[in-house]
C-alpha atoms as a PDB file:
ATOM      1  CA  UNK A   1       6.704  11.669  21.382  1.00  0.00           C
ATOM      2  CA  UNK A   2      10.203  12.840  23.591  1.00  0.00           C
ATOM      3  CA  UNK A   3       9.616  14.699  26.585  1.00  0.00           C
ATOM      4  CA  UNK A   4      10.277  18.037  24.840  1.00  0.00           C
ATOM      5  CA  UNK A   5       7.375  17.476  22.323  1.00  0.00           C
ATOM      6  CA  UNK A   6       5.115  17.339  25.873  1.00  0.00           C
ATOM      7  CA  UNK A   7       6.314  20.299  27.559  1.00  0.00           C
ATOM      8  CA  UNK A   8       5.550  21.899  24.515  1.00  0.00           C
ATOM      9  CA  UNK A   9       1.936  19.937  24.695  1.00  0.00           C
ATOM     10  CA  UNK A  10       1.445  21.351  27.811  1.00  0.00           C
ATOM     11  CA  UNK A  11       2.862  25.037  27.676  1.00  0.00           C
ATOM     12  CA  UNK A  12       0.066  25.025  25.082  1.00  0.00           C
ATOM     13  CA  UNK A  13      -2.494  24.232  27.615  1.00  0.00           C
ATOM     14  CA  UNK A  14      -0.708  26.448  29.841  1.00  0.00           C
ATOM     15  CA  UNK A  15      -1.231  29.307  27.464  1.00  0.00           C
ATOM     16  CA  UNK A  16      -4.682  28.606  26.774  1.00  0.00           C
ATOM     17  CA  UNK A  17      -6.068  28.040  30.082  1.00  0.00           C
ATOM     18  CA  UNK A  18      -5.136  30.101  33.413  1.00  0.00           C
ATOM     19  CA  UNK A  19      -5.674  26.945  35.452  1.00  0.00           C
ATOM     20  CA  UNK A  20      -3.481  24.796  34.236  1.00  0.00           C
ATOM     21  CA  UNK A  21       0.066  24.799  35.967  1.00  0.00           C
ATOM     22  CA  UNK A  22       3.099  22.666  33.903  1.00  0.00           C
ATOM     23  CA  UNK A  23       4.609  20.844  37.088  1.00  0.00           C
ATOM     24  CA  UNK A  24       7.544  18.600  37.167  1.00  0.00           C
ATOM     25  CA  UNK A  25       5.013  15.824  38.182  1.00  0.00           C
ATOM     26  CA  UNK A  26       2.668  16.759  35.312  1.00  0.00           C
ATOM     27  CA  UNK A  27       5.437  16.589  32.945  1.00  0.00           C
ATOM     28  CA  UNK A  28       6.758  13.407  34.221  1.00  0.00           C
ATOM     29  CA  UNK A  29       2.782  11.836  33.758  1.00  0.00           C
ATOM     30  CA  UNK A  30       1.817  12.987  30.480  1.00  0.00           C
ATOM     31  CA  UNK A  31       5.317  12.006  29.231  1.00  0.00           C
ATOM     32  CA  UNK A  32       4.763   8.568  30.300  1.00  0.00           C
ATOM     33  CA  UNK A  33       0.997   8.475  29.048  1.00  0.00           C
ATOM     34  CA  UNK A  34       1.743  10.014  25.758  1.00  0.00           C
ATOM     35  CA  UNK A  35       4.758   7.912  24.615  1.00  0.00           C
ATOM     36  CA  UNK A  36       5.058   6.353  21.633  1.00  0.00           C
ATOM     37  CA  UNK A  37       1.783   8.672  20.203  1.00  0.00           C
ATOM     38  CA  UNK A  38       2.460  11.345  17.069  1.00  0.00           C
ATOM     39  CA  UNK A  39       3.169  14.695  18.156  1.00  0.00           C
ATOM     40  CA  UNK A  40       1.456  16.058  15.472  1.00  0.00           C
ATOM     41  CA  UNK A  41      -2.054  14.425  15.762  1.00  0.00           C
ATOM     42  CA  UNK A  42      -2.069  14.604  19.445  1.00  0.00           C
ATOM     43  CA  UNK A  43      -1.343  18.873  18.585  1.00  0.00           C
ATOM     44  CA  UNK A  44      -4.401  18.743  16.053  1.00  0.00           C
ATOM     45  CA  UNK A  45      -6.140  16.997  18.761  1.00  0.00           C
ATOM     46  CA  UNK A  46      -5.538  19.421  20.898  1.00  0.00           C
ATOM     47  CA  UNK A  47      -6.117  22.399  18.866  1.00  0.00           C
ATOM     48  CA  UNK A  48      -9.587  20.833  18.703  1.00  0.00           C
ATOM     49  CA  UNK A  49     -10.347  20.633  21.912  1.00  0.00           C
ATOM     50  CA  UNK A  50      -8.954  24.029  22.851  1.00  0.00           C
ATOM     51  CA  UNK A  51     -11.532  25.775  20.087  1.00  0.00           C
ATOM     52  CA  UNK A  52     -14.319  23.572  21.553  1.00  0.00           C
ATOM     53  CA  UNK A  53     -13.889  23.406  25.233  1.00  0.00           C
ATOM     54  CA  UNK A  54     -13.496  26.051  28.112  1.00  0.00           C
ATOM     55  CA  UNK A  55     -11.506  23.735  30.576  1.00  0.00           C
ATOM     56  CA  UNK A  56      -8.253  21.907  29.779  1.00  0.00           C
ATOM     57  CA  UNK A  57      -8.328  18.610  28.230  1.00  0.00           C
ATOM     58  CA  UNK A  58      -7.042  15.003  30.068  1.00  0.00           C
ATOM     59  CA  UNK A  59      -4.811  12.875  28.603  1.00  0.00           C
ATOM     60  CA  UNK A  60      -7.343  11.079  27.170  1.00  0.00           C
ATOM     61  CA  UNK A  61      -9.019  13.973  25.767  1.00  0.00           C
ATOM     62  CA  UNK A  62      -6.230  14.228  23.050  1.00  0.00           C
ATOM     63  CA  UNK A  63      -4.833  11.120  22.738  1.00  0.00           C
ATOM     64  CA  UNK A  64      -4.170   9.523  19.351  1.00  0.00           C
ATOM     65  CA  UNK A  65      -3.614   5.965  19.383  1.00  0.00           C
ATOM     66  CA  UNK A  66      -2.718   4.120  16.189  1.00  0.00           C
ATOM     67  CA  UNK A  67      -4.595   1.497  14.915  1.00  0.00           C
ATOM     68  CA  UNK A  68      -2.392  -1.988  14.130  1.00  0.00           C
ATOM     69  CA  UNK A  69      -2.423  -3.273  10.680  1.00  0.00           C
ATOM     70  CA  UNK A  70      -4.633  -5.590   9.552  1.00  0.00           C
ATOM     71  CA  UNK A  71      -3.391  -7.799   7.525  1.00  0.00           C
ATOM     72  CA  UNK A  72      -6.369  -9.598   7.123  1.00  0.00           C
ATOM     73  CA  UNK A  73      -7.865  -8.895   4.024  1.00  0.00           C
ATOM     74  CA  UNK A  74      -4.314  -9.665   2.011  1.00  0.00           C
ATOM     75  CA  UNK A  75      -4.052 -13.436   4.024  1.00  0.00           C
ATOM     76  CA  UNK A  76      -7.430 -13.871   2.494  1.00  0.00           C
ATOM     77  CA  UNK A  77      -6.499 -12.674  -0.955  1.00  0.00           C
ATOM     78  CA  UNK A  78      -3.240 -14.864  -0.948  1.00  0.00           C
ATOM     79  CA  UNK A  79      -5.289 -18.041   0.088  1.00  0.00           C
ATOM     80  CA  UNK A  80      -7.283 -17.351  -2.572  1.00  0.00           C
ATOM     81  CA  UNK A  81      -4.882 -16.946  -5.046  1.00  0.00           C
ATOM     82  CA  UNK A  82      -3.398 -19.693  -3.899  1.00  0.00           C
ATOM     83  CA  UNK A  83      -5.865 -22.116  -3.706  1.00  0.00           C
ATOM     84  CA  UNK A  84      -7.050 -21.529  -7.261  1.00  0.00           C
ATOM     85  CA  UNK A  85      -3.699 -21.992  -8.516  1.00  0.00           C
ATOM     86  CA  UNK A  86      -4.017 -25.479  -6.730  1.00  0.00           C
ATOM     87  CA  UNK A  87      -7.187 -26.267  -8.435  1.00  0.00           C
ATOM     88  CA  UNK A  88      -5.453 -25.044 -11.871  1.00  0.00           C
ATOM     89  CA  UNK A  89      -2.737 -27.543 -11.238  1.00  0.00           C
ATOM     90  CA  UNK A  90      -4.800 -30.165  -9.824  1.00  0.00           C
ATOM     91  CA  UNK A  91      -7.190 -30.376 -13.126  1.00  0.00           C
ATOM     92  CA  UNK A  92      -4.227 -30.910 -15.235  1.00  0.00           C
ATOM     93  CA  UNK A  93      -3.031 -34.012 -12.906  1.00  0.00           C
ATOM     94  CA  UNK A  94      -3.875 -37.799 -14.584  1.00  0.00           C
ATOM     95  CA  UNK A  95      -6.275 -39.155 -11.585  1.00  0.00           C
ATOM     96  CA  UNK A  96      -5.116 -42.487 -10.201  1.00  0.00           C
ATOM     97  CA  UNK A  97      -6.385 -45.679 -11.402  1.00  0.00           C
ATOM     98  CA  UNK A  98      -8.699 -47.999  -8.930  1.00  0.00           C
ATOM     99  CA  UNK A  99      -6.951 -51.037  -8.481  1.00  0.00           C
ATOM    100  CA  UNK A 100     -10.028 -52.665  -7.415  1.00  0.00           C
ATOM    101  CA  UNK A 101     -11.695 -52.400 -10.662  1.00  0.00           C
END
């Protein structure tokens, strides 16, 4: 989110609730706080919490963070895949004679 996405974030709260001032300071915070989130949810989050709540939110009242991918569940798949593939191949393989029988 740029810095003009959270003045706009803010003359929202500013418009919603009388006791909330948009300072230089507050703009220079919640820019800082709320980089790198999407404008968009943090809005819908915000939209929420303006139809539920009679004072204006924190920064942590409408902040979206974004979960990190788990890649998990494909590693597992792939070492799966790959391990029967092993087997497959490993059937087919002539075993080695004992050469102390």
């Amino acid at each position: 989110m740029d810095k003009q996405q959270v003045f706009q974030i803010l003359q929202t709260i500013n418009a919603a609730y009388a006791r909330f001032e948009v300072t230089d300071e507050r703009l220079i915070l919640w820019s800082e706080m709320l980089q790198g989130m999407d404008y968009s949810k943090v809005n819908a989050r915000l939209k929420q919490h303006i139809k539920e709540n009679r004072f204006p939110p924190s920064i942590s009242e409408i902040s979206v963070y974004e979960q990190p991918a788990n890649n998990h569940l494909e590693k597992v798949k792939q070492w799966e895949r790959e391990g029967a593939a092993r087997i497959e191949r490993d059937k087919n393989r002539p075993k080695p004679t004992n050469p102390y029988r």
